[in-house]
Protein backbone atom coordinates (compact mmCIF):
# COMPACT_ATOMS: atom_id res chain seq x y z
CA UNK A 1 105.97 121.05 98.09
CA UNK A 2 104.11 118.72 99.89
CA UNK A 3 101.18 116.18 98.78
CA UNK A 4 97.95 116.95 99.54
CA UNK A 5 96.30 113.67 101.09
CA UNK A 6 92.84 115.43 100.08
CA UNK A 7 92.76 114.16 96.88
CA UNK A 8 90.96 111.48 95.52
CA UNK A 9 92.68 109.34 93.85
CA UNK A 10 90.56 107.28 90.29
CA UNK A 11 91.84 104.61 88.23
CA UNK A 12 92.15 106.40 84.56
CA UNK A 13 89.24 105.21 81.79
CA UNK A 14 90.64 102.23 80.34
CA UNK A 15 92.30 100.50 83.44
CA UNK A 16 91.25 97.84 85.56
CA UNK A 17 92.51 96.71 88.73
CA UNK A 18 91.64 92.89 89.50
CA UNK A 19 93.25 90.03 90.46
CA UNK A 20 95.18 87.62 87.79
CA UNK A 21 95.09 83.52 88.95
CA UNK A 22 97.52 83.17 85.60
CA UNK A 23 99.83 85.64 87.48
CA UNK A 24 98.92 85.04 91.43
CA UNK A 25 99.32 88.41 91.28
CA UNK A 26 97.04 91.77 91.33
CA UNK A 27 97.51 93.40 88.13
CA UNK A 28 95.88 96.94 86.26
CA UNK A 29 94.79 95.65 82.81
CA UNK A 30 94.80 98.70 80.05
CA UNK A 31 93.97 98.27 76.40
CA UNK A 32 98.11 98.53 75.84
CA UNK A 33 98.52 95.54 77.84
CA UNK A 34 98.55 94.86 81.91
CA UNK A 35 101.14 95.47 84.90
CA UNK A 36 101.74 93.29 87.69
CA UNK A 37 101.66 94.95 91.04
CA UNK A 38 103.52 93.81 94.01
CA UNK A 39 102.23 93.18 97.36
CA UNK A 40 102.33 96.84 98.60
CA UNK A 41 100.87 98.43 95.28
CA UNK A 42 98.36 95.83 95.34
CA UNK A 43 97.00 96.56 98.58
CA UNK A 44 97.14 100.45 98.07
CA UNK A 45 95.43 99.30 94.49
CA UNK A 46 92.31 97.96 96.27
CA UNK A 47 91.60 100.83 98.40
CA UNK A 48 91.17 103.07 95.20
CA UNK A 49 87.57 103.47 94.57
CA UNK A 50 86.93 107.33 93.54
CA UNK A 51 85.61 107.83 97.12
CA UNK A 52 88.28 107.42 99.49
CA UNK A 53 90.87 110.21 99.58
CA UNK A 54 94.48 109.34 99.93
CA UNK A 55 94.49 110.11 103.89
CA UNK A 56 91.71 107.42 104.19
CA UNK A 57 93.54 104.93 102.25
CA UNK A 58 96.56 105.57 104.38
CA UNK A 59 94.31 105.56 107.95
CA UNK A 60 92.94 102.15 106.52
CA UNK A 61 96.26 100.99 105.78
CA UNK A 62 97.63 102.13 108.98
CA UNK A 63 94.81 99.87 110.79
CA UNK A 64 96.05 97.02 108.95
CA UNK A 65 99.76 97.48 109.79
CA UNK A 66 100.19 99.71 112.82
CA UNK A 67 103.21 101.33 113.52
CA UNK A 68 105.26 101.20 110.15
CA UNK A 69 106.63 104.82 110.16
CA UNK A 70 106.75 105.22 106.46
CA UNK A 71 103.70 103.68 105.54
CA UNK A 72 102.23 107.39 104.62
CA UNK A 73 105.03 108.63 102.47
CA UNK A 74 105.03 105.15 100.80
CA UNK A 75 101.51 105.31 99.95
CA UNK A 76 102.21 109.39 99.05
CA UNK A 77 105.10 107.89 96.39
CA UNK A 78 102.94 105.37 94.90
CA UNK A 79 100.28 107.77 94.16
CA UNK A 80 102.75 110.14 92.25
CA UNK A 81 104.32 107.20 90.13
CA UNK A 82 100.99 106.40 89.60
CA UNK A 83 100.10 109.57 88.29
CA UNK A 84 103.14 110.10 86.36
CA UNK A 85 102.62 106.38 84.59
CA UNK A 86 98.99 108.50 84.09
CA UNK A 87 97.32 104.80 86.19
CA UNK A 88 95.41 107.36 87.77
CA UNK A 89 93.92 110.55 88.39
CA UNK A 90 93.79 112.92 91.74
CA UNK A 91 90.33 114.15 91.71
């Protein structure tokens, strides 16, 4: 089965995506406590904003670093573990 780049992906009530200066680090803060995203998550983290569906997130990313050739499937897998951690929803 393959993802459907149609969806919309929305940070869960409760979560908050914003950068950390204690942790130099994006983060999502939920009321269990906070996760520090790497580089990659962070930027795919930004792009989330309940309007842009996951094939403009990857077009934007694309623009930004042209010619990776798994840059789509990456940005495919985080959206599932985010999902699965339930960080998100697919609208």
């Amino acid at each position: 089965m393959s993802f459907d780049r149609t969806h919309v992906p929305v940070w869960r009530p409760g979560y908050r995506f914003q950068y950390e200066p204690a942790q130099k680090a994006h983060v999502l803060l939920y009321p269990e406590g906070m996760i520090k995203l790497n580089e990659s998550a962070a930027l795919i983290g930004g792009l989330i904003d309940g309007q842009r569906d996951v094939a403009t997130i990857i077009a934007e990313l694309d623009k930004q670093f042209p010619g990776v050739p798994e840059l789509g499937d990456d940005i495919e897998q985080f959206m599932e573990v985010a999902r699965a951690e339930h960080w998100i929803e697919l609208k």
